[in-house]
N, C-alpha and C. Protein backbone atom coordinates (compact mmCIF):
# COMPACT_ATOMS: atom_id res chain seq x y z
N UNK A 1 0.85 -1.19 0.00
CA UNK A 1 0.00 0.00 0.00
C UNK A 1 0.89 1.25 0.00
N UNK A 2 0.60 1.88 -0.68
CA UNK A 2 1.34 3.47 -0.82
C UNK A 2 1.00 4.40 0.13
N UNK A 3 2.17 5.15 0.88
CA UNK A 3 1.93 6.01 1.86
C UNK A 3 0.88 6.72 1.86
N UNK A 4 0.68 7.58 0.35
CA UNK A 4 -0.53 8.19 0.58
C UNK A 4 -2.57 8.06 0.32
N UNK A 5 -1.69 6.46 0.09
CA UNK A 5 -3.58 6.07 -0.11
C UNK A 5 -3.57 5.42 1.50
N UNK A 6 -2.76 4.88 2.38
CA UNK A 6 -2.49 4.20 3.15
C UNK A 6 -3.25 5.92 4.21
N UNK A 7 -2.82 7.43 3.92
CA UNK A 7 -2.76 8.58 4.47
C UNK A 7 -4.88 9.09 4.47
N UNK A 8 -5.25 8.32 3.32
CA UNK A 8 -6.60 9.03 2.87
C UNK A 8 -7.10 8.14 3.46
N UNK A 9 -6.95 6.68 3.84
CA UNK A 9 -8.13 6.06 4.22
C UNK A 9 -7.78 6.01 5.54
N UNK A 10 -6.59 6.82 6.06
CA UNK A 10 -7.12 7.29 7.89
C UNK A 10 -7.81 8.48 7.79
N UNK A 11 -7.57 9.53 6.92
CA UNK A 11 -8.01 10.34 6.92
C UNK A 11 -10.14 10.34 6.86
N UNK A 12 -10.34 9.16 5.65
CA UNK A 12 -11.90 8.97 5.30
C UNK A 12 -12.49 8.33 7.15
N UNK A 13 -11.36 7.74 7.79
CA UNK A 13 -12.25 6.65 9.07
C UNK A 13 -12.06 7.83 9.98
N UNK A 14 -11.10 8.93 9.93
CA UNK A 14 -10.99 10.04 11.08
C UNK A 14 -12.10 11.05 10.79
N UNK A 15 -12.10 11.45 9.40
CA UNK A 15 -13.38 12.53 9.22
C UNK A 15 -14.57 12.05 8.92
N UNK A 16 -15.08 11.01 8.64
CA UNK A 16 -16.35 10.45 8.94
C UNK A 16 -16.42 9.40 10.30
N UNK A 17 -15.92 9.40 11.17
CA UNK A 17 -16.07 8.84 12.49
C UNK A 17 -16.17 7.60 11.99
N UNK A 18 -15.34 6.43 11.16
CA UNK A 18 -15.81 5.28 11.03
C UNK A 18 -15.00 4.33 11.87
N UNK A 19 -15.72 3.80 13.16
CA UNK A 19 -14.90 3.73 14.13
C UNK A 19 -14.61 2.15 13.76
N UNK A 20 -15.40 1.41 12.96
CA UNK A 20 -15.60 -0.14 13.52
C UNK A 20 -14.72 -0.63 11.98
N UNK A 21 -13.83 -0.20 11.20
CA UNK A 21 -13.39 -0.21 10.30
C UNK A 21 -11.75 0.28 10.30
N UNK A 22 -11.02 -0.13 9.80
CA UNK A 22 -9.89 0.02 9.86
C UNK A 22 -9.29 0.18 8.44
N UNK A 23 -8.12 0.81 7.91
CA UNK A 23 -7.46 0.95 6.44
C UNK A 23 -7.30 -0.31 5.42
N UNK A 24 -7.09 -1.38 6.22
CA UNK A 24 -7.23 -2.53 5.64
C UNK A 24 -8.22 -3.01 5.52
N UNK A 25 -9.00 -2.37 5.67
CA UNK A 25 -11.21 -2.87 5.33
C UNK A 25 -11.26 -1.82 4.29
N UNK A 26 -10.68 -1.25 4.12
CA UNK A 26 -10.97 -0.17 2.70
C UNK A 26 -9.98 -0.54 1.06
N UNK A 27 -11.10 -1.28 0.44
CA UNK A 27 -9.99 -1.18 -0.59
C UNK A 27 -10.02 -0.47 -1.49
N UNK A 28 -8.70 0.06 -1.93
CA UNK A 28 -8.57 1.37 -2.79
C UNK A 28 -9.45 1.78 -3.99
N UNK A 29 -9.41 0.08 -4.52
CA UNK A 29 -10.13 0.56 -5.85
C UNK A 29 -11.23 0.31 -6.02
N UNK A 30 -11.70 0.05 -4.71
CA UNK A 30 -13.62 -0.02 -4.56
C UNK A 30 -14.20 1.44 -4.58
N UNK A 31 -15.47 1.34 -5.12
CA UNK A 31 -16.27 2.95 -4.82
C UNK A 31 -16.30 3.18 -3.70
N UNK A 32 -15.94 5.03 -3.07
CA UNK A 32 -16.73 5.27 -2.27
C UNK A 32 -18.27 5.47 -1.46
N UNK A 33 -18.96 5.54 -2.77
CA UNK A 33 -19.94 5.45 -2.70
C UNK A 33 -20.71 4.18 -3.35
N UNK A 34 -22.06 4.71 -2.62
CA UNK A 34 -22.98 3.18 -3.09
C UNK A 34 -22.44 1.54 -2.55
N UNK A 35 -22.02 0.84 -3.45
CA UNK A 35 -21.81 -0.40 -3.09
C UNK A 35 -20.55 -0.54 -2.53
N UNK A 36 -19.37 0.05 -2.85
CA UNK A 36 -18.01 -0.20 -2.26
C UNK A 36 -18.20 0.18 -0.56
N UNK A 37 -18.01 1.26 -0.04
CA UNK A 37 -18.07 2.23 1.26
C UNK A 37 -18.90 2.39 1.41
N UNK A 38 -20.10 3.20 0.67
CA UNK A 38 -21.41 3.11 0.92
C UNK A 38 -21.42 4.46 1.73
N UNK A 39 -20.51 5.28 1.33
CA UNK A 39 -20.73 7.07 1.59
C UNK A 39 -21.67 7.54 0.83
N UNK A 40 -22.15 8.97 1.09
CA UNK A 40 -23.01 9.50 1.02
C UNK A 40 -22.80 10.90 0.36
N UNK A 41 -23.80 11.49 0.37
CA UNK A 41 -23.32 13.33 -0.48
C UNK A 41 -22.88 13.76 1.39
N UNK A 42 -22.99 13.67 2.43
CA UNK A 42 -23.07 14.35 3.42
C UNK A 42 -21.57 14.20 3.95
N UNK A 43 -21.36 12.63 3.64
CA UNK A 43 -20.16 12.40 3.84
C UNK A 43 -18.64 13.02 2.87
N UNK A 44 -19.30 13.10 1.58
CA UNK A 44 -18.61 13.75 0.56
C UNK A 44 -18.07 14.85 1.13
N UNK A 45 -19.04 15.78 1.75
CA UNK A 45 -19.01 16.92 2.05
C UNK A 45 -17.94 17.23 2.86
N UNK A 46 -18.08 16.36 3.97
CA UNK A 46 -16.94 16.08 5.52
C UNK A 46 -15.57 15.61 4.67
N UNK A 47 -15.51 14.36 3.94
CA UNK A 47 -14.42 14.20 3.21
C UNK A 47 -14.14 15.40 2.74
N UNK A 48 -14.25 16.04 1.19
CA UNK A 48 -13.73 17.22 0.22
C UNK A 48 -13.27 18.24 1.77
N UNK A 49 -13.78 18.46 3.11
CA UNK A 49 -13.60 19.80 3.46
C UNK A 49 -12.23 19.05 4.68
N UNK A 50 -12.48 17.42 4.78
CA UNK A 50 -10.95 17.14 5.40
C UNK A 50 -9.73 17.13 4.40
N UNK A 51 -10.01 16.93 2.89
CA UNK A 51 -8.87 16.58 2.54
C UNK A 51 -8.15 18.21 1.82
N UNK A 52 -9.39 19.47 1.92
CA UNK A 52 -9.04 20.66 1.61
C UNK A 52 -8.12 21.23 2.53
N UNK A 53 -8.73 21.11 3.83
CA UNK A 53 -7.47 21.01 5.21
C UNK A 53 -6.32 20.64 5.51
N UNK A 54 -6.06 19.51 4.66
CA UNK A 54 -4.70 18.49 4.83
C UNK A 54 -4.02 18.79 3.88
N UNK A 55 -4.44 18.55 2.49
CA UNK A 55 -3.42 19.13 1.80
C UNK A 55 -3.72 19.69 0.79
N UNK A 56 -4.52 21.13 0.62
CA UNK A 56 -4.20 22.32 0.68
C UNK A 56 -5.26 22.08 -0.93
N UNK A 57 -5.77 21.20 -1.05
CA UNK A 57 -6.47 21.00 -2.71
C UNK A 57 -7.62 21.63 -2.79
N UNK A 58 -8.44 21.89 -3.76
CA UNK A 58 -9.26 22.64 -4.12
C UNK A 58 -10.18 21.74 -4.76
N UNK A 59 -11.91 21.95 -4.63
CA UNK A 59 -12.37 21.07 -4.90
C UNK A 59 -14.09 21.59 -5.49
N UNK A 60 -14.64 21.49 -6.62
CA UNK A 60 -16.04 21.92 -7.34
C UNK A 60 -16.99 20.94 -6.91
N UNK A 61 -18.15 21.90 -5.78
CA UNK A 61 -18.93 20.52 -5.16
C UNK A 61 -19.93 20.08 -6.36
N UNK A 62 -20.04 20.85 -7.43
CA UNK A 62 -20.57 20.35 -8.85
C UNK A 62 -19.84 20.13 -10.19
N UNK A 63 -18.79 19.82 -9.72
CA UNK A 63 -17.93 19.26 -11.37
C UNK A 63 -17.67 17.29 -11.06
N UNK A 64 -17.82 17.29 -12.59
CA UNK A 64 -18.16 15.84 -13.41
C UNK A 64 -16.39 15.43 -12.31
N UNK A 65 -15.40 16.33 -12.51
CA UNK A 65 -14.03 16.06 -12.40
C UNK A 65 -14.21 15.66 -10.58
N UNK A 66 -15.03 16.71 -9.83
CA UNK A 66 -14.89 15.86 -8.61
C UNK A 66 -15.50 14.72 -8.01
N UNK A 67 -16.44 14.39 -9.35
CA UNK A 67 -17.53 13.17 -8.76
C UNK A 67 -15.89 12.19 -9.53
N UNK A 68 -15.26 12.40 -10.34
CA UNK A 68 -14.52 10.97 -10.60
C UNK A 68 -13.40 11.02 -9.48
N UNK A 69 -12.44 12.14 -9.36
CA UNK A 69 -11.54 12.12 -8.01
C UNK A 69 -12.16 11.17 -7.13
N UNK A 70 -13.51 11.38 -6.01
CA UNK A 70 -14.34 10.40 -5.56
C UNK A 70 -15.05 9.38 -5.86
N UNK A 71 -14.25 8.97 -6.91
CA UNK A 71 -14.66 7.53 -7.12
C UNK A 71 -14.07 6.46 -6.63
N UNK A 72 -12.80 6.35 -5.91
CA UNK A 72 -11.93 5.35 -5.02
C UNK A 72 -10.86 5.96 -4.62
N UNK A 73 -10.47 5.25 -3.19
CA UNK A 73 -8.97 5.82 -2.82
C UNK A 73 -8.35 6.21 -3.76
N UNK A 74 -7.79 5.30 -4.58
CA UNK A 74 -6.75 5.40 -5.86
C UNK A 74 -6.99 6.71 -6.39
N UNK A 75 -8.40 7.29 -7.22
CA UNK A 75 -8.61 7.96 -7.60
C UNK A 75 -7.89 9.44 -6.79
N UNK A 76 -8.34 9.24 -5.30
CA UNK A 76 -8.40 10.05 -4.43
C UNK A 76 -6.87 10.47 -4.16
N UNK A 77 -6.10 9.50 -4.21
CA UNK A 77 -4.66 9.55 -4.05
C UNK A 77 -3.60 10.42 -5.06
N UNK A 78 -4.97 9.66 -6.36
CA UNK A 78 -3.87 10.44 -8.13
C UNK A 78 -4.40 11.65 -7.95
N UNK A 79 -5.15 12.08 -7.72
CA UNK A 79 -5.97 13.63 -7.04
C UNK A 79 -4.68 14.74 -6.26
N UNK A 80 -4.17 14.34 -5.15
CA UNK A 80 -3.80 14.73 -4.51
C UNK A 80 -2.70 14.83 -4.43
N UNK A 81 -2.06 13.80 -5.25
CA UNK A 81 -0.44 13.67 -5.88
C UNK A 81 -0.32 14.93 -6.97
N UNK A 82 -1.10 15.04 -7.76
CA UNK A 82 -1.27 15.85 -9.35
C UNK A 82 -1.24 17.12 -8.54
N UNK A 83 -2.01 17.32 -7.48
CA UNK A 83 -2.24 18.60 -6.84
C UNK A 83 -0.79 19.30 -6.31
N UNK A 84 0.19 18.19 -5.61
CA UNK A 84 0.79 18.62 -4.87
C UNK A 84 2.48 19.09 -5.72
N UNK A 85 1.95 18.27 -7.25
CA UNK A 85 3.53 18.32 -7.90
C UNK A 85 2.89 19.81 -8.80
């Protein structure tokens, strides 16, 4: 696992309180939503405004581009890598 997908899915169990779940119950390239994780728009919300906090990214709560970023860790990871170089 790569440091920083290994970094988002403490980050997804710290900002949505998912207490009974651990990083290794999350797999990267499952959806966050619906059937993979089974997050929500509410949770979206708490995610996009923890990971705007952490590292420093910018995020359209109505672009096509941030519904795919949130489509899996992985996604979430190449997101935040692209952001930071």
């Amino acid at each position: 696992m790569q440091p920083l997908e290994l970094e988002i899915k403490e980050l997804i169990i710290s900002a949505l309180s998912l207490e009974d779940i651990g990083p290794n119950d999350i797999d990267a390239a499952a959806p966050l939503f619906g059937e993979g994780l089974g997050l929500d728009s509410i949770d979206a919300l708490e995610l996009g405004l923890a990971l705007q906090k952490r590292y420093g990214v910018t995020l359209s709560a109505d672009s096509q581009e941030t519904r795919q970023h949130f489509a899996s860790v992985n996604a979430l990871a190449n997101f935040v890598a692209a952001q930071r170089s």
